[in-house]
N, C-alpha and C. Protein backbone atom coordinates (compact mmCIF):
# COMPACT_ATOMS: atom_id res chain seq x y z
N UNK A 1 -68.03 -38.19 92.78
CA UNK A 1 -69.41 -37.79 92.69
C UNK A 1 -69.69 -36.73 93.75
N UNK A 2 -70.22 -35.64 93.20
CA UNK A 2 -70.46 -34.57 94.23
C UNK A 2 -71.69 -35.03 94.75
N UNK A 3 -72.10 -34.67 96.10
CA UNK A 3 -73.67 -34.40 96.95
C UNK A 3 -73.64 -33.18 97.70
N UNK A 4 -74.52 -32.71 98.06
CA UNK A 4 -74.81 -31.82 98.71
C UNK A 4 -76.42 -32.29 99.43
N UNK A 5 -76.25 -32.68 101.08
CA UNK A 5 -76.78 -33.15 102.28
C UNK A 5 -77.35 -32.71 103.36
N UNK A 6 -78.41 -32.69 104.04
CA UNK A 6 -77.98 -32.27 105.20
C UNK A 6 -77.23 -33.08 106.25
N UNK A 7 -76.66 -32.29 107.24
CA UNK A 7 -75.42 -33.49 107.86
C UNK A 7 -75.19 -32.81 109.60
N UNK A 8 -75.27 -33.50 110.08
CA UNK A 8 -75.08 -32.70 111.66
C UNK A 8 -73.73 -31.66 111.48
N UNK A 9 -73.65 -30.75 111.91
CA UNK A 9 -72.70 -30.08 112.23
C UNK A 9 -71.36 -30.86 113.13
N UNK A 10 -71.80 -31.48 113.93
CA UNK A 10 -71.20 -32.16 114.86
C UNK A 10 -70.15 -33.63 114.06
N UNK A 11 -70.33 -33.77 113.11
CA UNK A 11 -69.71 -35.04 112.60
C UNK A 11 -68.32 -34.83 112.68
N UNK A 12 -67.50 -35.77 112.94
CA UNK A 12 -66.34 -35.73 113.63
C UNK A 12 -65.31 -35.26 112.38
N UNK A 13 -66.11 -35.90 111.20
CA UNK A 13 -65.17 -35.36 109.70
C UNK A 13 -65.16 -34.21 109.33
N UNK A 14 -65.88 -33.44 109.95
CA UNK A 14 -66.54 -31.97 109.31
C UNK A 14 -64.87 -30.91 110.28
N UNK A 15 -64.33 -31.59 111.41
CA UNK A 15 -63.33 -30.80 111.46
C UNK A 15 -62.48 -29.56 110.88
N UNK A 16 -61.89 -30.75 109.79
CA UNK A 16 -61.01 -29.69 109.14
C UNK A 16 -62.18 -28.11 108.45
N UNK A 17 -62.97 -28.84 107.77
CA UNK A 17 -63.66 -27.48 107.52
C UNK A 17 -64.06 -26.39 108.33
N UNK A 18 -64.34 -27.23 109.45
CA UNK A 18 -64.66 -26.30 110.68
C UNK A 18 -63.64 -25.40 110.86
N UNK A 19 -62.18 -25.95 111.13
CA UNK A 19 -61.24 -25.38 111.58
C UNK A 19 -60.65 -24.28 110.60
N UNK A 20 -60.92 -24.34 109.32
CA UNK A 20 -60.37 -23.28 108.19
C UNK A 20 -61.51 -22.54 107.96
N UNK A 21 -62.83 -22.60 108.47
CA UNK A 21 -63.95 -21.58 108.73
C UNK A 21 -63.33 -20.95 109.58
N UNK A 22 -62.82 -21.33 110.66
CA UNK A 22 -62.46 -20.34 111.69
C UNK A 22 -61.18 -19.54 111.01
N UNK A 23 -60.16 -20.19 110.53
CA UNK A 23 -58.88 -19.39 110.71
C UNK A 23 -59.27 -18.21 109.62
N UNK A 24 -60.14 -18.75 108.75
CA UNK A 24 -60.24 -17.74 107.54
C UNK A 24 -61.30 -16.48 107.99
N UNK A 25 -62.18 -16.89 109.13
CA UNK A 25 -62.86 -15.43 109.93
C UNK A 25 -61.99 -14.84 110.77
N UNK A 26 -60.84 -15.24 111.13
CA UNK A 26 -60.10 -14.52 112.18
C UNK A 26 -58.80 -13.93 111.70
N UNK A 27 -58.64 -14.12 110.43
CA UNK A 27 -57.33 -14.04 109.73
C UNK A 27 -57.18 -12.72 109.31
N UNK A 28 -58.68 -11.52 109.24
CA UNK A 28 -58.41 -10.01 109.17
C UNK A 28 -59.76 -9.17 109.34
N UNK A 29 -60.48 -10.19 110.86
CA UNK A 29 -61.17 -9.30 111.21
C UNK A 29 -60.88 -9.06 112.74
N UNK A 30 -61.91 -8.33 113.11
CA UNK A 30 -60.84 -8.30 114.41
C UNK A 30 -62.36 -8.97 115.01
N UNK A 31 -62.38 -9.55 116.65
CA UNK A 31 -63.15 -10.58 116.70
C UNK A 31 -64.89 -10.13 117.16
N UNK A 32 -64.82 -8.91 117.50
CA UNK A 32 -66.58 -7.71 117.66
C UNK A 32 -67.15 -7.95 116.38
N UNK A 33 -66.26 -8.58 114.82
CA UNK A 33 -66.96 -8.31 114.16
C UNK A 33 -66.54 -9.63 113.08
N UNK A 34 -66.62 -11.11 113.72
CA UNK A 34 -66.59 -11.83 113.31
C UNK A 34 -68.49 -12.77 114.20
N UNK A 35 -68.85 -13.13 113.06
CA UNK A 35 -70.33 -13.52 113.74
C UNK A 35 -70.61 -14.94 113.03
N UNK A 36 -69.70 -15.90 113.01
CA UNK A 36 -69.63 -16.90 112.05
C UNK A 36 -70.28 -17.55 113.72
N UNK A 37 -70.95 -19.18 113.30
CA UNK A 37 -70.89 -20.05 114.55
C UNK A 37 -70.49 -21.45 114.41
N UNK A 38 -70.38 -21.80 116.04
CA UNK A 38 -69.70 -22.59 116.24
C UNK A 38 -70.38 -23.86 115.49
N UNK A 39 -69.78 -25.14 115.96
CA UNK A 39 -70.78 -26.13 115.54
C UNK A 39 -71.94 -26.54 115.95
N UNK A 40 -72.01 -26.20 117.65
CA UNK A 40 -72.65 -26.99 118.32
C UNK A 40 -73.79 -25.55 117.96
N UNK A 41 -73.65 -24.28 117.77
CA UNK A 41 -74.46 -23.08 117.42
C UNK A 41 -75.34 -23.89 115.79
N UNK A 42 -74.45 -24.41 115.11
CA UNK A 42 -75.42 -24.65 113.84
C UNK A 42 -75.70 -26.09 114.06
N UNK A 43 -75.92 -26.41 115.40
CA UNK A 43 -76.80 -27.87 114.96
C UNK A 43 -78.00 -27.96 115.91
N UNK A 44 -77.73 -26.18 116.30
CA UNK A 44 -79.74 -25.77 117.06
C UNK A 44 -80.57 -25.70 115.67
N UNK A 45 -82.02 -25.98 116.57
CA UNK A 45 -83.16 -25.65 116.00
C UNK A 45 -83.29 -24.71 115.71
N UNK A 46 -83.73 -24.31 114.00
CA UNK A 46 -84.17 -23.38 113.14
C UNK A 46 -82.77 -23.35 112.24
N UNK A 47 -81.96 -23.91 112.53
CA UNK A 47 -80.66 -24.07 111.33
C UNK A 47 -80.73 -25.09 110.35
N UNK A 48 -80.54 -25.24 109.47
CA UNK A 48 -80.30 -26.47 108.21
C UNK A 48 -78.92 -25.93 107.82
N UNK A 49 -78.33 -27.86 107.93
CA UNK A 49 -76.77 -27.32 107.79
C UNK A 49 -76.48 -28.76 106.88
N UNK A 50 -75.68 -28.22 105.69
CA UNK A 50 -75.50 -28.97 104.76
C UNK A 50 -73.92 -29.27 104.23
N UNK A 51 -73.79 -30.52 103.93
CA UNK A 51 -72.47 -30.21 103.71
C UNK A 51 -72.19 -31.02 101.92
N UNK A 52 -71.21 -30.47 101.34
CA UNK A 52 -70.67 -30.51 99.88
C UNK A 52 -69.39 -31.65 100.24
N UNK A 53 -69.69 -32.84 99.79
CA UNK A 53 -68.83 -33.52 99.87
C UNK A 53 -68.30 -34.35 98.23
N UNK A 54 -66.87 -34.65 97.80
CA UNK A 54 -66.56 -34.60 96.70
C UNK A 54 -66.59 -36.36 96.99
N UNK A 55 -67.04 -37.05 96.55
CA UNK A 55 -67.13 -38.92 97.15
C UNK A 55 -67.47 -38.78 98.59
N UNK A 56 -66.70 -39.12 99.05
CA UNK A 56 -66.96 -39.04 100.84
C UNK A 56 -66.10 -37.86 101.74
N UNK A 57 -65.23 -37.20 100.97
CA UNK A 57 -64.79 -36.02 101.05
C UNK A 57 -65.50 -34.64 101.40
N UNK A 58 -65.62 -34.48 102.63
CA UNK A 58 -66.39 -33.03 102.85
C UNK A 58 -65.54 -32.26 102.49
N UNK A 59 -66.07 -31.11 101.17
CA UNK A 59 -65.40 -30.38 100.75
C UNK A 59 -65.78 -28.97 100.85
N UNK A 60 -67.06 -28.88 101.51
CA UNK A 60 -67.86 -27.39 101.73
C UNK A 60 -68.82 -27.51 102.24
N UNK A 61 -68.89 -26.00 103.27
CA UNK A 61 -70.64 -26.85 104.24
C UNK A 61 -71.19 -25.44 103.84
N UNK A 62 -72.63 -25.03 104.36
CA UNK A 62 -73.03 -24.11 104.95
C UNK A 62 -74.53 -24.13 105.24
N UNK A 63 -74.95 -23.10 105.58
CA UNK A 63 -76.53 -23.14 106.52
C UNK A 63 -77.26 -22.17 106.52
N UNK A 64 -78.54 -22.37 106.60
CA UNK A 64 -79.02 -20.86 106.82
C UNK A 64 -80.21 -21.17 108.07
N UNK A 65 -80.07 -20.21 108.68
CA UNK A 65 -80.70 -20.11 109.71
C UNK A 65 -82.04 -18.95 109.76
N UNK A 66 -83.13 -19.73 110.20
CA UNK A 66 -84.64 -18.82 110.41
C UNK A 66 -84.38 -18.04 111.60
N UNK A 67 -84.94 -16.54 110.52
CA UNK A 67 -85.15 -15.34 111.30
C UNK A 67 -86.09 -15.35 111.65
N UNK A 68 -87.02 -15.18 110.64
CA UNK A 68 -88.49 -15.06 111.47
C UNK A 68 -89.25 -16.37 109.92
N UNK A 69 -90.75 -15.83 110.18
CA UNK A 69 -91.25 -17.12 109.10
C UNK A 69 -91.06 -16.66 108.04
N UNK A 70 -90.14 -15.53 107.27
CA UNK A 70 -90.51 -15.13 105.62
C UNK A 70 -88.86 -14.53 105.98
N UNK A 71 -88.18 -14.87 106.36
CA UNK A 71 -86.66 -14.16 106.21
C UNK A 71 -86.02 -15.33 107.02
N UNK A 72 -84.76 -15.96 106.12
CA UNK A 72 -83.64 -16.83 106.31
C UNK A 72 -82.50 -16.04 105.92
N UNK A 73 -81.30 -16.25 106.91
CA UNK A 73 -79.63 -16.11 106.73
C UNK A 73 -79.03 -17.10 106.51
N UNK A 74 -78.03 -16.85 105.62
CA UNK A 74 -77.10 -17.83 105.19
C UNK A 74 -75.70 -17.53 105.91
N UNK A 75 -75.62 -18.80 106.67
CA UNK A 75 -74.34 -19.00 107.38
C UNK A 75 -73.37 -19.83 107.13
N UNK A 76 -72.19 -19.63 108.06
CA UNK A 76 -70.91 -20.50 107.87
C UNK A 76 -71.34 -20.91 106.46
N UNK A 77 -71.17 -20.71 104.95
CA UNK A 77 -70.61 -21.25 104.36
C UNK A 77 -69.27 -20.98 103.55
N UNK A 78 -68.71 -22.02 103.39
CA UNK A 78 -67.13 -22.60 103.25
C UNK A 78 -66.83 -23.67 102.21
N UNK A 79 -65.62 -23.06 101.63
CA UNK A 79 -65.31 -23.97 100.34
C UNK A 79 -63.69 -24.47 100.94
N UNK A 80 -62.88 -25.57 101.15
CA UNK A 80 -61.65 -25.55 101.42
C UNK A 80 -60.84 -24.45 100.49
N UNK A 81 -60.04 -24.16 100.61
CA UNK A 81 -59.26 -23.42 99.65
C UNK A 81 -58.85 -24.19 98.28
N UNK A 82 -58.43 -25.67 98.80
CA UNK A 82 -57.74 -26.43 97.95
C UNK A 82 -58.81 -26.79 96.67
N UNK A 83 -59.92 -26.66 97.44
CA UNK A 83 -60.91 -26.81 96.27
C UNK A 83 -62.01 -25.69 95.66
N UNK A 84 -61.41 -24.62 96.30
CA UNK A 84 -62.56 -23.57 95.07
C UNK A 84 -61.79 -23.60 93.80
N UNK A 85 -62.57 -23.18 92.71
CA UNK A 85 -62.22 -22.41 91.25
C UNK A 85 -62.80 -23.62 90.63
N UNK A 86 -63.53 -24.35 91.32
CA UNK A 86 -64.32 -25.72 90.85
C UNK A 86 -66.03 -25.55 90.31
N UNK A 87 -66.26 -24.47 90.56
CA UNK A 87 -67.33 -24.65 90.73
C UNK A 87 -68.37 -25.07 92.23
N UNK A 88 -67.78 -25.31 93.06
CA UNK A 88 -68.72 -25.74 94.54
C UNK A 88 -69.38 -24.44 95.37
N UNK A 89 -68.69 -23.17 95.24
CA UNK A 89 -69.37 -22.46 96.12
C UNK A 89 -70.70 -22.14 94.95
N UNK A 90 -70.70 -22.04 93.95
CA UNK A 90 -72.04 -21.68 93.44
C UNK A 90 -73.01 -22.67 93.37
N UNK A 91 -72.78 -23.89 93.45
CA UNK A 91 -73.71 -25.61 93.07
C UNK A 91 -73.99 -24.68 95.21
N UNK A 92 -72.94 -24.77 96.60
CA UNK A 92 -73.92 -25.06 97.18
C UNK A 92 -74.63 -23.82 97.36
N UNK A 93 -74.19 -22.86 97.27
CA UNK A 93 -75.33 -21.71 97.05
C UNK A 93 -76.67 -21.96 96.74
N UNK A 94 -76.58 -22.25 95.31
CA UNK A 94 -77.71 -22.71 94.44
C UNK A 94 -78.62 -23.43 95.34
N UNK A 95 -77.75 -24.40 95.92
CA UNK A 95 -78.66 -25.36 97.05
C UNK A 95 -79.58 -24.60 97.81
N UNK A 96 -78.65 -23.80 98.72
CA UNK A 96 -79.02 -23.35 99.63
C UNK A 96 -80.40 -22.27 99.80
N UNK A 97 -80.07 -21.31 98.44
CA UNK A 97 -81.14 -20.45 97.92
C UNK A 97 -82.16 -21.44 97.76
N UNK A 98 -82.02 -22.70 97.16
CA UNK A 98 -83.30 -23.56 96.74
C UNK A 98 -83.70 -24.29 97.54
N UNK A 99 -83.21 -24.34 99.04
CA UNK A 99 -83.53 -25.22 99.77
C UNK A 99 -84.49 -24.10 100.56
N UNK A 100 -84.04 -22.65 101.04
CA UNK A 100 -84.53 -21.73 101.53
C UNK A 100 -86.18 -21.30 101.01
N UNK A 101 -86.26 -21.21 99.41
CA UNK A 101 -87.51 -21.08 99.03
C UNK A 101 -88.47 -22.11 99.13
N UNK A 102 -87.87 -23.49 98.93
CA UNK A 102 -89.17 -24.62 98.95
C UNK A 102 -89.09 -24.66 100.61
N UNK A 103 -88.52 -24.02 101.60
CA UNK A 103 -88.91 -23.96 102.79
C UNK A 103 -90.28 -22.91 103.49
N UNK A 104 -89.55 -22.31 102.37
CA UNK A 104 -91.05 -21.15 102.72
C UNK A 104 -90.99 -19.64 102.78
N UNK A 105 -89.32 -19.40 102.76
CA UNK A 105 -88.74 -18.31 102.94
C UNK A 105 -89.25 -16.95 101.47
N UNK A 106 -89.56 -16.42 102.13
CA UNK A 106 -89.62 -14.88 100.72
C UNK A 106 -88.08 -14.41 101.35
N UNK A 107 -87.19 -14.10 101.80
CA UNK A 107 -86.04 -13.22 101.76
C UNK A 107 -84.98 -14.62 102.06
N UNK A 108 -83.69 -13.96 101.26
CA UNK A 108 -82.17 -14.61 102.18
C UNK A 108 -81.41 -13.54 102.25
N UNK A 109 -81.22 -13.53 103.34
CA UNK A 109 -79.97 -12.63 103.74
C UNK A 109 -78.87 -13.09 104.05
N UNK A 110 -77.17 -12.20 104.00
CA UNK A 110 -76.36 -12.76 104.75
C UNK A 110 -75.48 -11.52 105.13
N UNK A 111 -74.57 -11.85 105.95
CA UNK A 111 -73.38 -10.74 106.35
C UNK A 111 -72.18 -11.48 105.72
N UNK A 112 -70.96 -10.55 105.05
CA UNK A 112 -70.18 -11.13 104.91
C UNK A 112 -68.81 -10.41 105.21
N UNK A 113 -67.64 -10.60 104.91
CA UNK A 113 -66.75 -9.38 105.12
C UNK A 113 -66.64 -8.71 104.08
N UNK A 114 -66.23 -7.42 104.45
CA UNK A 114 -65.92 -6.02 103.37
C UNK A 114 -64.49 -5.91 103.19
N UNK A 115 -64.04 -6.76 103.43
CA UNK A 115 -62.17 -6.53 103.17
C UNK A 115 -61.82 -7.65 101.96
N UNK A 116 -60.90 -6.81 101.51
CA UNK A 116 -60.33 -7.55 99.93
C UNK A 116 -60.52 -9.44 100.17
N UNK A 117 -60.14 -10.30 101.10
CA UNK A 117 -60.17 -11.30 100.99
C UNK A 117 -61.70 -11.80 100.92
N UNK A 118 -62.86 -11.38 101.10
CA UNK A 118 -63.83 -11.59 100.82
C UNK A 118 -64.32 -10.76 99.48
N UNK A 119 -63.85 -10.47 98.86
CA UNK A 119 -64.28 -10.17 97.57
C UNK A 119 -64.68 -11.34 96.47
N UNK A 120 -64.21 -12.33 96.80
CA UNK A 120 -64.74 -13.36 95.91
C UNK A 120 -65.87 -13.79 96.47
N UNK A 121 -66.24 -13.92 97.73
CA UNK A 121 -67.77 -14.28 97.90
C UNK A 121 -68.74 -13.39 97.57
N UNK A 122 -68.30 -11.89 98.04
CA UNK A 122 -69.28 -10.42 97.43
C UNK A 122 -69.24 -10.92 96.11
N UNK A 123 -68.48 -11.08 95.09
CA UNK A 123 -68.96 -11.51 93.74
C UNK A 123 -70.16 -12.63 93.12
N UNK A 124 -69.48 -13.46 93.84
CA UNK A 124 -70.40 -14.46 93.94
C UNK A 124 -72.09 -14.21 94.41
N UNK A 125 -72.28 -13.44 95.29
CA UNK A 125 -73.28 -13.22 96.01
C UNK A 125 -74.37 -12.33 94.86
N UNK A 126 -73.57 -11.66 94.45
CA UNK A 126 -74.19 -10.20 93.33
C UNK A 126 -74.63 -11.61 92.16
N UNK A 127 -73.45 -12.11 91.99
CA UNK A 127 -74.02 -12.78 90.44
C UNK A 127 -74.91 -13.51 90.62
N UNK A 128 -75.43 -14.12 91.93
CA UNK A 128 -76.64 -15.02 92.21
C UNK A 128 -77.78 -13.61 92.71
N UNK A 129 -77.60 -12.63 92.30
CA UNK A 129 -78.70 -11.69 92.64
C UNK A 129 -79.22 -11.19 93.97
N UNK A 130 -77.93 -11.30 94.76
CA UNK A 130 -78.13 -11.05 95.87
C UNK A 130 -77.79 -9.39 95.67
N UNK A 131 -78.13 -8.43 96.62
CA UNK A 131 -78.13 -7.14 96.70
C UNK A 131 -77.17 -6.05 97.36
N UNK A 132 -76.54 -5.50 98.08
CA UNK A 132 -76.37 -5.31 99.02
C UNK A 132 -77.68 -4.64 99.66
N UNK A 133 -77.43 -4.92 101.22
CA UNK A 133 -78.80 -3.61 102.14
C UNK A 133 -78.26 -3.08 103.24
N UNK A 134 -78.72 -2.69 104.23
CA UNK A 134 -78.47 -2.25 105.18
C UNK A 134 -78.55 -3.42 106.33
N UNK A 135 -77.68 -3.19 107.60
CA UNK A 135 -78.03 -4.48 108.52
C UNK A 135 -79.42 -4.75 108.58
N UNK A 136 -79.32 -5.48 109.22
CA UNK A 136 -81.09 -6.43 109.55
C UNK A 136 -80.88 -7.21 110.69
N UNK A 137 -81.58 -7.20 111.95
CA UNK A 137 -81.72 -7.73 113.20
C UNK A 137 -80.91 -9.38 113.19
N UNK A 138 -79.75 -9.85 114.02
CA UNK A 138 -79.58 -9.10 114.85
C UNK A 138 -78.79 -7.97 114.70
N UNK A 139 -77.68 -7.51 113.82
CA UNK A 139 -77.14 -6.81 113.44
C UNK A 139 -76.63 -5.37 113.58
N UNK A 140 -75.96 -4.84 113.73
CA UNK A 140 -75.64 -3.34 113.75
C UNK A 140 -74.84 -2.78 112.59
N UNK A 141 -75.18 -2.25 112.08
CA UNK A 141 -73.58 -1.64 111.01
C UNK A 141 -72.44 -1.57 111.47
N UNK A 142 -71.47 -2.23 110.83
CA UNK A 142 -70.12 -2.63 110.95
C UNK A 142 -69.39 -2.16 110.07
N UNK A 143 -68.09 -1.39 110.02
CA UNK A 143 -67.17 -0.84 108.82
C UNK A 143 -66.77 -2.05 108.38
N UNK A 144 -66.57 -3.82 108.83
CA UNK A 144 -65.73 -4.84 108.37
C UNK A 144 -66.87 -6.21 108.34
N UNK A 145 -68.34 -5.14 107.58
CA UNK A 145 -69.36 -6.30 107.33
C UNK A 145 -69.92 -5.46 106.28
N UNK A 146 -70.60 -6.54 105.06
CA UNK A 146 -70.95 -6.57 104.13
C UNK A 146 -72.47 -6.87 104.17
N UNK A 147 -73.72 -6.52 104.12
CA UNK A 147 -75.08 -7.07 104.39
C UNK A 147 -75.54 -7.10 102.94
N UNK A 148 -76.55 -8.49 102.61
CA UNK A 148 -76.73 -8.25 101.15
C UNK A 148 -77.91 -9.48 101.41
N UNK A 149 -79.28 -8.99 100.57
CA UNK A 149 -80.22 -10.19 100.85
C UNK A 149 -80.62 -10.14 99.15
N UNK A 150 -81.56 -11.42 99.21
CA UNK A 150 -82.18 -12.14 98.03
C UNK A 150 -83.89 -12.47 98.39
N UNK A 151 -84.61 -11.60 96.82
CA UNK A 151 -85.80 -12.07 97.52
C UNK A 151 -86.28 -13.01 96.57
N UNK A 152 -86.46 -13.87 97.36
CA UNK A 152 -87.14 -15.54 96.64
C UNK A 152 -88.22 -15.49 96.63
């Protein structure tokens, strides 16, 4: 049975995901232009952090964090490898976009990478109607970042 939760960042099971969030941001960017956060970063105030678990199996988290009161970013989210082509990164998307609007949000934004191994999330992102734009605070333009928002 799938759920999708909110769940402390900090839960001791959320590890492994944690740990293949990291290897998979560091695996071909170089690190000025990796802006993913830590755990103890997504379990501050103004973050909602959710996690996709398959039974009791955390199988995907992610979060979005308040910019200001009418613009949210979507962070750290993560599918294991072993389990995309399932369907989960779009169910927690879906979430996430829908958790963002009944929050109050008119925009979602996110950064993502511009190199071939992130091409499946840029896809993903477009087919849920996300855009590309230009950075947006805190941000600077990056040759090995992708900026793309959604207005809800």
């Amino acid at each position: 049975m799938l759920t999708i939760l909110p769940e402390s960042p900090l839960h001791p099971d959320l590890s492994l995901l944690m740990e293949r969030h990291h290897q998979a941001m560091h695996a071909d960017s170089p690190p000025e232009s990796i802006h993913m956060l830590s755990a103890e970063s997504l379990a501050e105030p103004g973050i909602r952090f959710f996690v996709l678990r398959d039974d009791a199996r955390a199988v995907g988290m992610g979060a979005w964090k308040a910019l200001t009161p009418d613009h949210a970013e979507i962070k750290s989210m993560h599918i294991l490898a072993e389990e995309r082509g399932r369907g989960h990164a779009r169910r927690l998307l879906d979430h996430l976009v829908d958790h963002a609007r009944s929050a109050g949000f008119k925009r979602l934004s996110l950064e993502t990478g511009s190199q071939d191994s992130f091409a499946p999330a840029r896809a993903l992102y477009l087919q849920s109607g996300f855009v590309e734009c230009e950075a947006f605070p805190p941000y600077k333009p990056d040759p090995y970042s992708t900026f793309m928002t959604l207005a809800l």
